[in-house]
C-alpha atoms as a PDB file:
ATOM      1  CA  UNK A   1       0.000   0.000   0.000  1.00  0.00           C
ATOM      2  CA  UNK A   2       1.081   3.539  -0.669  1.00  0.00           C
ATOM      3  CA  UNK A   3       1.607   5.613   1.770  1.00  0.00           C
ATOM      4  CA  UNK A   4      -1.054   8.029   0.708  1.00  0.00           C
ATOM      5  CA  UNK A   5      -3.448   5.448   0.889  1.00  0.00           C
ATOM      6  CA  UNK A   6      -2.472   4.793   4.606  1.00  0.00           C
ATOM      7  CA  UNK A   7      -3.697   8.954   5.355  1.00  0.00           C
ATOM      8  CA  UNK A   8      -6.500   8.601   3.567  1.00  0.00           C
ATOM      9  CA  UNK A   9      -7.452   5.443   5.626  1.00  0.00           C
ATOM     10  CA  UNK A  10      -6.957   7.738   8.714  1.00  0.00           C
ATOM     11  CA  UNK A  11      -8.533  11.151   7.453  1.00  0.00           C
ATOM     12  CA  UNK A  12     -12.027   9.353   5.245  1.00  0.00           C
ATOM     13  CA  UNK A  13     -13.999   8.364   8.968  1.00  0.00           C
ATOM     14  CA  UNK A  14     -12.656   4.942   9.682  1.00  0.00           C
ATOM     15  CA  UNK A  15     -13.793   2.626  12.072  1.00  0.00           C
ATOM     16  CA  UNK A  16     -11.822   1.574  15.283  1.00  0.00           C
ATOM     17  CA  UNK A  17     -11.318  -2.171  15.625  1.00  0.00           C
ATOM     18  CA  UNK A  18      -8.594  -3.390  17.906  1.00  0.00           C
ATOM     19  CA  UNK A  19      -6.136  -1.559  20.632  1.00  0.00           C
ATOM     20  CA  UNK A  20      -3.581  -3.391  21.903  1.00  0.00           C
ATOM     21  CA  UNK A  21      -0.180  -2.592  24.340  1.00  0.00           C
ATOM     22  CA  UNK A  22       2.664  -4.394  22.044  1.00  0.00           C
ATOM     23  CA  UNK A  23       6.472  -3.832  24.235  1.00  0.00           C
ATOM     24  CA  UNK A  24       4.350  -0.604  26.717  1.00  0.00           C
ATOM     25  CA  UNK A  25       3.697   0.592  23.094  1.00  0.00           C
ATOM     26  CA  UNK A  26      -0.249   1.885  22.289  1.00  0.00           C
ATOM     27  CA  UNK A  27      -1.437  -0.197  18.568  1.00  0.00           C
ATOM     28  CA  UNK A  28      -4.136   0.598  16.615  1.00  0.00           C
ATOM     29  CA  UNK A  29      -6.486  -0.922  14.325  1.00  0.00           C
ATOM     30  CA  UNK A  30      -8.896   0.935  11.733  1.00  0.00           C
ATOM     31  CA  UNK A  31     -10.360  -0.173   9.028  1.00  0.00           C
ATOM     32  CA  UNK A  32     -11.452   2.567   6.411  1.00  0.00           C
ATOM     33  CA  UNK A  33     -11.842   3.869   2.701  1.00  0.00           C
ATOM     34  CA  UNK A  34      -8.982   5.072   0.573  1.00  0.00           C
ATOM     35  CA  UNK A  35     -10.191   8.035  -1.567  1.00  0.00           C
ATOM     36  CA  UNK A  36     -10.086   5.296  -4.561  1.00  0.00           C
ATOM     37  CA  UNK A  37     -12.772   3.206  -2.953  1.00  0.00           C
ATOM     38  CA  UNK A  38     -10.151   0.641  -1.522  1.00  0.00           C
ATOM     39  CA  UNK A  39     -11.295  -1.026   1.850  1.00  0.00           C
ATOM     40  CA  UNK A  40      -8.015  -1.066   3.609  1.00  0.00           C
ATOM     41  CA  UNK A  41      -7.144  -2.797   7.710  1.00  0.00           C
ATOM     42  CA  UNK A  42      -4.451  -0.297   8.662  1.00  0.00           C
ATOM     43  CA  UNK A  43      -2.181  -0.754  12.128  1.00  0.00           C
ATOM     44  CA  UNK A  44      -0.315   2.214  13.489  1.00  0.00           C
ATOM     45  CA  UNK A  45       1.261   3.853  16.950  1.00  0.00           C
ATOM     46  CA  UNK A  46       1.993   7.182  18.171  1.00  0.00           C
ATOM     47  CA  UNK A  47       6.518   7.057  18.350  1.00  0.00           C
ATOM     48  CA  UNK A  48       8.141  10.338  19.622  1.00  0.00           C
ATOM     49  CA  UNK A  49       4.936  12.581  19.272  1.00  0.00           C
ATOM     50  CA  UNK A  50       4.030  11.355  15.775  1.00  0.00           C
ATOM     51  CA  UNK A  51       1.480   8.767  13.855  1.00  0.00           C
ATOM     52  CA  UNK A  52       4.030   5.802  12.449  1.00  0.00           C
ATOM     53  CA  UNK A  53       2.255   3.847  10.437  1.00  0.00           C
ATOM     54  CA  UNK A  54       2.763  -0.206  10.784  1.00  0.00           C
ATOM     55  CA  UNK A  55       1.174  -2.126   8.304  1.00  0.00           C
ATOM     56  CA  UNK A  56      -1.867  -1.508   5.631  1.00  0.00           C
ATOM     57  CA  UNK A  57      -3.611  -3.931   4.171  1.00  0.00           C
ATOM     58  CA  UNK A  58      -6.940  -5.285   1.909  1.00  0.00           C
ATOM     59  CA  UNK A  59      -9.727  -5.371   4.689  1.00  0.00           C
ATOM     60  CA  UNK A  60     -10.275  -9.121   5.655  1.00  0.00           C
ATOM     61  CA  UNK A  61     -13.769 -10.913   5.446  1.00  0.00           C
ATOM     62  CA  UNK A  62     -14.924  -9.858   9.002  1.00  0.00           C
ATOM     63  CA  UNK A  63     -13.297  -6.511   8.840  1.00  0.00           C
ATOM     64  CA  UNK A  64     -15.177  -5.628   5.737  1.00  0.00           C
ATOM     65  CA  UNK A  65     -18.031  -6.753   7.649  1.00  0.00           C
ATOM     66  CA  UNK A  66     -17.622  -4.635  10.360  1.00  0.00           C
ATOM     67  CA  UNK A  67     -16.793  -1.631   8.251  1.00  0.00           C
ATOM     68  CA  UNK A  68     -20.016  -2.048   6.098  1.00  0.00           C
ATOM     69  CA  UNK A  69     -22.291  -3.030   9.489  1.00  0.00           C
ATOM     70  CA  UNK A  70     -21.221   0.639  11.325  1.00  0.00           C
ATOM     71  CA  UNK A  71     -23.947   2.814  11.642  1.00  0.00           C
ATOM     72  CA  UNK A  72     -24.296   5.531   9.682  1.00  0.00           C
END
């Protein structure tokens, strides 16, 4: 995934699915929309004051799901 498509994940109203403590360090998991329509799982963490992306990656089954079941 680009990395544009990682901000646009963060910035189009994504959904919140997971937090986890990984090593005392806060992870996140949303799932969102790229501007292109892509459904995209993203994980990232706040390091030294700023957003550092993980991983992004095609939404799975039950995170499409999810995603599609939020209410409006």
């Amino acid at each position: 995934m680009a990395p544009a498509e990682f901000e646009q994940v963060l910035n189009n109203d994504p959904i919140d699915l997971d937090f986890d403590l990984i090593n005392n360090e806060a992870r996140y998991r949303p799932v969102g929309l790229t501007n292109g329509g892509r459904l995209l799982s993203a994980a990232w963490t706040i390091r030294n004051g700023k957003v550092r992306a993980i991983a992004a990656f095609l939404a799975s089954v039950s995170d499409r799901k999810a995603f599609l079941e939020k209410p409006k």
